[in-house]
Protein backbone atom coordinates (compact mmCIF):
# COMPACT_ATOMS: atom_id res chain seq x y z
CA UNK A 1 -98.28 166.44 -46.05
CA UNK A 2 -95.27 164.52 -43.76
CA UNK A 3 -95.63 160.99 -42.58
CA UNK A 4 -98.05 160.66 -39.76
CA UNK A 5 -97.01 161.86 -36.63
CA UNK A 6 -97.36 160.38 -33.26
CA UNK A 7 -100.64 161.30 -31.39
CA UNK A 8 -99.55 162.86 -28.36
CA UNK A 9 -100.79 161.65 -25.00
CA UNK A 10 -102.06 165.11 -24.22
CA UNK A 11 -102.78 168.03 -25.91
CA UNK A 12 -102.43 171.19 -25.26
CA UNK A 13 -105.82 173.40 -24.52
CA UNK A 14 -106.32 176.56 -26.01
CA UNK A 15 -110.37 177.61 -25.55
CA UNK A 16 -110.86 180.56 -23.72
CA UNK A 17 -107.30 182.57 -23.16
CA UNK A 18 -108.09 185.40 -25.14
CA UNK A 19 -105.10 187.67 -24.95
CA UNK A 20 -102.80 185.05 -23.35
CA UNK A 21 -103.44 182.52 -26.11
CA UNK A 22 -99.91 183.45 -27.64
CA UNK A 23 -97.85 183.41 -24.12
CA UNK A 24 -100.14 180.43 -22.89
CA UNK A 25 -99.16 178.27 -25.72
CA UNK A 26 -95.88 179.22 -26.39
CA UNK A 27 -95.39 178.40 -22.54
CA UNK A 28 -96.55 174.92 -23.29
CA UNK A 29 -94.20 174.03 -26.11
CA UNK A 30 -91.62 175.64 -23.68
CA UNK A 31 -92.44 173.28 -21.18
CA UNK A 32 -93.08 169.87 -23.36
CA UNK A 33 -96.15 170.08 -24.86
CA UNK A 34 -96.17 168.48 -28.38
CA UNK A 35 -99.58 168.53 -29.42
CA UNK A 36 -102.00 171.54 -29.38
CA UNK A 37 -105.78 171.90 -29.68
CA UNK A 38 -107.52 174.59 -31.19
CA UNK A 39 -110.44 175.48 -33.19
CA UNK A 40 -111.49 177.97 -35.61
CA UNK A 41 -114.21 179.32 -33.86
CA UNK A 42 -113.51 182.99 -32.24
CA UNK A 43 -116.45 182.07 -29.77
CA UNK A 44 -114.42 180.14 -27.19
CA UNK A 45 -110.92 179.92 -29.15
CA UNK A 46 -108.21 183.02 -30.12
CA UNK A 47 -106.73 180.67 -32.90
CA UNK A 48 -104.81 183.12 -34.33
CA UNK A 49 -102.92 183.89 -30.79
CA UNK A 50 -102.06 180.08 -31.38
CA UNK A 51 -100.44 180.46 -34.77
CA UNK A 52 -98.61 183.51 -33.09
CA UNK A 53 -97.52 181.29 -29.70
CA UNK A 54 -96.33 178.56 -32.20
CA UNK A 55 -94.35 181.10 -34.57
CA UNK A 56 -92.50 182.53 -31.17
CA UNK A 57 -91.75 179.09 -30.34
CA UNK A 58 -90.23 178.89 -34.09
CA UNK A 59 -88.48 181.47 -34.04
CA UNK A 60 -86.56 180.64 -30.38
CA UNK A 61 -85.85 177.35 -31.65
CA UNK A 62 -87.90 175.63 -28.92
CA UNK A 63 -89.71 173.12 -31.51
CA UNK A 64 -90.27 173.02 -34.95
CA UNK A 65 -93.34 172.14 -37.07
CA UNK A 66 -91.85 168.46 -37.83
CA UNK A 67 -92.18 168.17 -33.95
CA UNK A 68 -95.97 169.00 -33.65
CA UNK A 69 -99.24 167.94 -33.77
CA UNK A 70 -101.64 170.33 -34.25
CA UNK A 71 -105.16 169.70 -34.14
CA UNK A 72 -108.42 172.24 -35.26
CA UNK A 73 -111.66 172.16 -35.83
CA UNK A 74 -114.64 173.01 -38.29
CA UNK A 75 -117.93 174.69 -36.04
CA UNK A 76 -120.68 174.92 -37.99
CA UNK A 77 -123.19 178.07 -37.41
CA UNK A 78 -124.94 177.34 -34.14
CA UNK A 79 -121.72 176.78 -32.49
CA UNK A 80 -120.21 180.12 -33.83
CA UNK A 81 -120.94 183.59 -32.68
CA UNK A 82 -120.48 186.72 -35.43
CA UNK A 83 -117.21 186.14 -36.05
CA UNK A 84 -117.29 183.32 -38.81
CA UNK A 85 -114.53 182.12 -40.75
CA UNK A 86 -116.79 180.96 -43.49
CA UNK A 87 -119.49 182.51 -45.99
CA UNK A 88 -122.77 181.54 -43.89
CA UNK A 89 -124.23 181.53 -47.06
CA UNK A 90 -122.51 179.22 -49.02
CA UNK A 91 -122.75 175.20 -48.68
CA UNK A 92 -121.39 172.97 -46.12
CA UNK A 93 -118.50 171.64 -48.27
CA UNK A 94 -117.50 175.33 -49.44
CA UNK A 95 -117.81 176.36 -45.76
CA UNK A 96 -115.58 173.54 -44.32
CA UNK A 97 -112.66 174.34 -47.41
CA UNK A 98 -113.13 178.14 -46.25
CA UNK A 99 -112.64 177.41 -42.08
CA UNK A 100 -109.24 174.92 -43.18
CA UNK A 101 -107.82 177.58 -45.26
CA UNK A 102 -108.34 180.33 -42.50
CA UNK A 103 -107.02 177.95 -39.70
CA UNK A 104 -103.82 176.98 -42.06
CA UNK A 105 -103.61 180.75 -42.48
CA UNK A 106 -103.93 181.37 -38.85
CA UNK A 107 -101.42 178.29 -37.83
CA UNK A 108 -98.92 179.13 -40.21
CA UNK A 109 -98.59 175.89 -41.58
CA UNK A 110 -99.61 174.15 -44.82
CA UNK A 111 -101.61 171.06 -43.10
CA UNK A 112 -102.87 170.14 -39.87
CA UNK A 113 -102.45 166.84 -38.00
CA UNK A 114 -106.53 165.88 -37.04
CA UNK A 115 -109.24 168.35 -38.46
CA UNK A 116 -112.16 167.41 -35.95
CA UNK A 117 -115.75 168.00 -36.03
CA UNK A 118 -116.73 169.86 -33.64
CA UNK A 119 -120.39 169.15 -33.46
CA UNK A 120 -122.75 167.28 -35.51
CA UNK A 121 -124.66 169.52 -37.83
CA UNK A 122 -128.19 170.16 -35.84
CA UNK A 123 -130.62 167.46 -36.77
CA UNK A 124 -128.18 165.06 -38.17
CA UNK A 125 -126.89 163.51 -34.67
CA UNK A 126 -128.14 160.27 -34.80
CA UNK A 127 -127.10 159.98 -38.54
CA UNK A 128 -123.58 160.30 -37.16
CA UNK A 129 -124.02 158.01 -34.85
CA UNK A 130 -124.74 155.39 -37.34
CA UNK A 131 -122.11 156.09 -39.77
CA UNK A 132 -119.75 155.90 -36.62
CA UNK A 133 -121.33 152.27 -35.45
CA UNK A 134 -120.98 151.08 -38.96
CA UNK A 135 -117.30 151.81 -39.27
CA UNK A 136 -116.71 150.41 -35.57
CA UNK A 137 -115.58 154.46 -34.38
CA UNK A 138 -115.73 154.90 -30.57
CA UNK A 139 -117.51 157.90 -29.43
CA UNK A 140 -116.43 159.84 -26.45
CA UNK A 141 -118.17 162.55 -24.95
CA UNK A 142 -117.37 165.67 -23.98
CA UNK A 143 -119.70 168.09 -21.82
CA UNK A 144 -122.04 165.51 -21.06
CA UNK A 145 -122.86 167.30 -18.04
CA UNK A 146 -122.51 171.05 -18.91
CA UNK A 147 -124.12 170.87 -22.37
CA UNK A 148 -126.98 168.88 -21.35
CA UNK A 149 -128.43 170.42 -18.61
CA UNK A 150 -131.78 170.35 -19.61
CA UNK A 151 -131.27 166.58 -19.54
CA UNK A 152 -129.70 166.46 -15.69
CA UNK A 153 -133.63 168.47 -14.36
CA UNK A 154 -135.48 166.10 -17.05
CA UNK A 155 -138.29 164.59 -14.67
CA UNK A 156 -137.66 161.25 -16.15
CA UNK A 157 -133.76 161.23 -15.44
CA UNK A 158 -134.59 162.77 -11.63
CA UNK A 159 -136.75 159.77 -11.65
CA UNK A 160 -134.72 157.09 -12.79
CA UNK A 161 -131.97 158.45 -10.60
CA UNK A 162 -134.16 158.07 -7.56
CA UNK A 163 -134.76 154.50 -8.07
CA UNK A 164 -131.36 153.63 -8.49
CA UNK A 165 -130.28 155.26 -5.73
CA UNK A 166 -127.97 157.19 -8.40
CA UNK A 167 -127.43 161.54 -9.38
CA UNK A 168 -128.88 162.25 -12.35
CA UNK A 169 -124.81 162.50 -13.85
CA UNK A 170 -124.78 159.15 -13.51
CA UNK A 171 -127.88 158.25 -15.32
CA UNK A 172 -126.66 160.69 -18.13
CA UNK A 173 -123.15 158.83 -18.38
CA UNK A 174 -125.29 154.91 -17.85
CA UNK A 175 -127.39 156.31 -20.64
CA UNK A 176 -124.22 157.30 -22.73
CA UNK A 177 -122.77 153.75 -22.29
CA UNK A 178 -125.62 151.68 -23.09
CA UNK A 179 -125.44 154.06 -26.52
CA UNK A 180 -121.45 152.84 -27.02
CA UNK A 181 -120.19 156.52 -26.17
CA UNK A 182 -116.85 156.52 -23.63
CA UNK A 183 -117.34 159.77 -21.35
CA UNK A 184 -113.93 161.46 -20.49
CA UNK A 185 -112.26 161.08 -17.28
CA UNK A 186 -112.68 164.40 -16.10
CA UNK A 187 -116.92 163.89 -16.02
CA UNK A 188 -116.56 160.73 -15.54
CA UNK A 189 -115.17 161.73 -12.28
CA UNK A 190 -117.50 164.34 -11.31
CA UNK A 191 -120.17 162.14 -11.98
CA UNK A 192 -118.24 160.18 -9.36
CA UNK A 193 -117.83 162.79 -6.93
CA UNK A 194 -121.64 164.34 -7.13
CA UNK A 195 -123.09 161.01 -6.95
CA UNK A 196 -124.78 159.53 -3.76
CA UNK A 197 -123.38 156.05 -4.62
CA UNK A 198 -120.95 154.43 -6.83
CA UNK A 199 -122.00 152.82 -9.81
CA UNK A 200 -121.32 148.91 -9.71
CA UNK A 201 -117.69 148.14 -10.63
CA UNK A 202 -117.05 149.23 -14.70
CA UNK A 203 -120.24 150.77 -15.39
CA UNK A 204 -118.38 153.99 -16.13
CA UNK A 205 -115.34 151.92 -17.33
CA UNK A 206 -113.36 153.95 -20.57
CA UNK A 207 -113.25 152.41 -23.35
CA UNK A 208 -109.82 151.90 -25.52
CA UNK A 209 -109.00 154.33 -28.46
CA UNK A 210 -110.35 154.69 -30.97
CA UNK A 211 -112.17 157.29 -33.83
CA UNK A 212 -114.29 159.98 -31.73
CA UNK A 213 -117.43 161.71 -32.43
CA UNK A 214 -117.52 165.44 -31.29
CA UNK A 215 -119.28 168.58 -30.64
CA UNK A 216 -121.21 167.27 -27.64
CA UNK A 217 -119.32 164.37 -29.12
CA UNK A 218 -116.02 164.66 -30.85
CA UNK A 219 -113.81 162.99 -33.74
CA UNK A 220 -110.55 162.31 -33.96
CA UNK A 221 -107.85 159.58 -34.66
CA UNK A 222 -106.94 158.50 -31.66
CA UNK A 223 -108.80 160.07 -28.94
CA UNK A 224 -105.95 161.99 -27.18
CA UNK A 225 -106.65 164.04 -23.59
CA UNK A 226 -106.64 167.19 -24.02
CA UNK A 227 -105.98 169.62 -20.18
């Protein structure tokens, strides 16, 4: 594997293109991008469209690899639909070597940049939590809002927000603070936006870069933005 390259301030996107995936991202290189994010799960991502948008990109001498950062992920089974790039069968271990060889097949590359977890293996959250706090890795969350909805009608949450004069976004992303997780900017804002009130000045503050947690939270090294 080369030298360790630069994280990029953004990355590139790629859930949910489907048949643009290839013309999508070879658009972005076109245009500047240098990092891309993908995953090998066929539920929400096309990564093999990505392997074919970075090859066209290749081949019209509009980057090369060395330029690159390309980030994937592992999804374990309740994140996955049919489609798996792993024997369901076999251990976790086997199952994570299967998903990086498929992804380096679909990529076209011999090694990838960050190689995230996409979500915390159900029932082991809070075990990842603590590994993260004893290693001083920041979480940030993604989807606090959309993932957890059952948590935004939770009586207790409708209540608390009512006696702080708050939305119930806002007591998610409180709640997500007091547990050391940054929330990105994008539902940070929303939170913002849907809120009756502002939150006093840096309760919602980001935290700096670090190691991230993902799935509902994400890992990586640092935490770029992704569009």
């Amino acid at each position: 594997m080369p030298a360790h390259h630069p994280v990029p301030e953004f990355l590139y996107g790629t859930a949910w293109k489907e048949d643009r995936t290839q013309a999508l991202t070879e658009l972005a290189l076109r245009m500047g991008f240098r990092g891309v994010d993908t995953a090998n799960q066929r539920r929400h991502y096309f990564e093999e469209g990505v392997g074919r948008g970075l090859a066209a990109a290749y081949r019209a001498e509009a980057v090369t690899r060395a330029d690159l950062f390309l980030q994937t992920k592992f999804t374990d089974r309740p994140g996955q639909d049919h489609r798996l790039p792993y024997d369901p069968a076999a251990d976790l271990s086997t199952q994570v070597a299967q998903s990086m060889a498929s992804s380096l097949e679909h990529l076209g590359t011999d090694y990838v940049d960050s190689y995230v977890l996409h979500g915390p293996a159900s029932g082991h959250g809070w075990d990842v939590r603590a590994f993260c706090m004893d290693r001083q890795i920041v979480y940030q969350g993604f989807s606090l809002l959309t993932a957890n909805p059952e948590a935004l009608r939770h009586p207790l949450v409708a209540g608390l927000a009512a006696r702080g004069k708050a939305s119930p976004a806002q007591v998610v992303f409180r709640f997500a603070r007091g547990r050391n997780a940054a929330a990105d900017r994008h539902h940070r804002r929303r939170a913002h936006e849907t809120g009756p009130r502002q939150p006093r000045p840096g309760a919602l503050r980001r935290r700096g870069a670090g190691d991230r947690v993902a799935g509902r939270l994400t890992e990586s090294r640092p935490a770029p933005r992704t569009p």
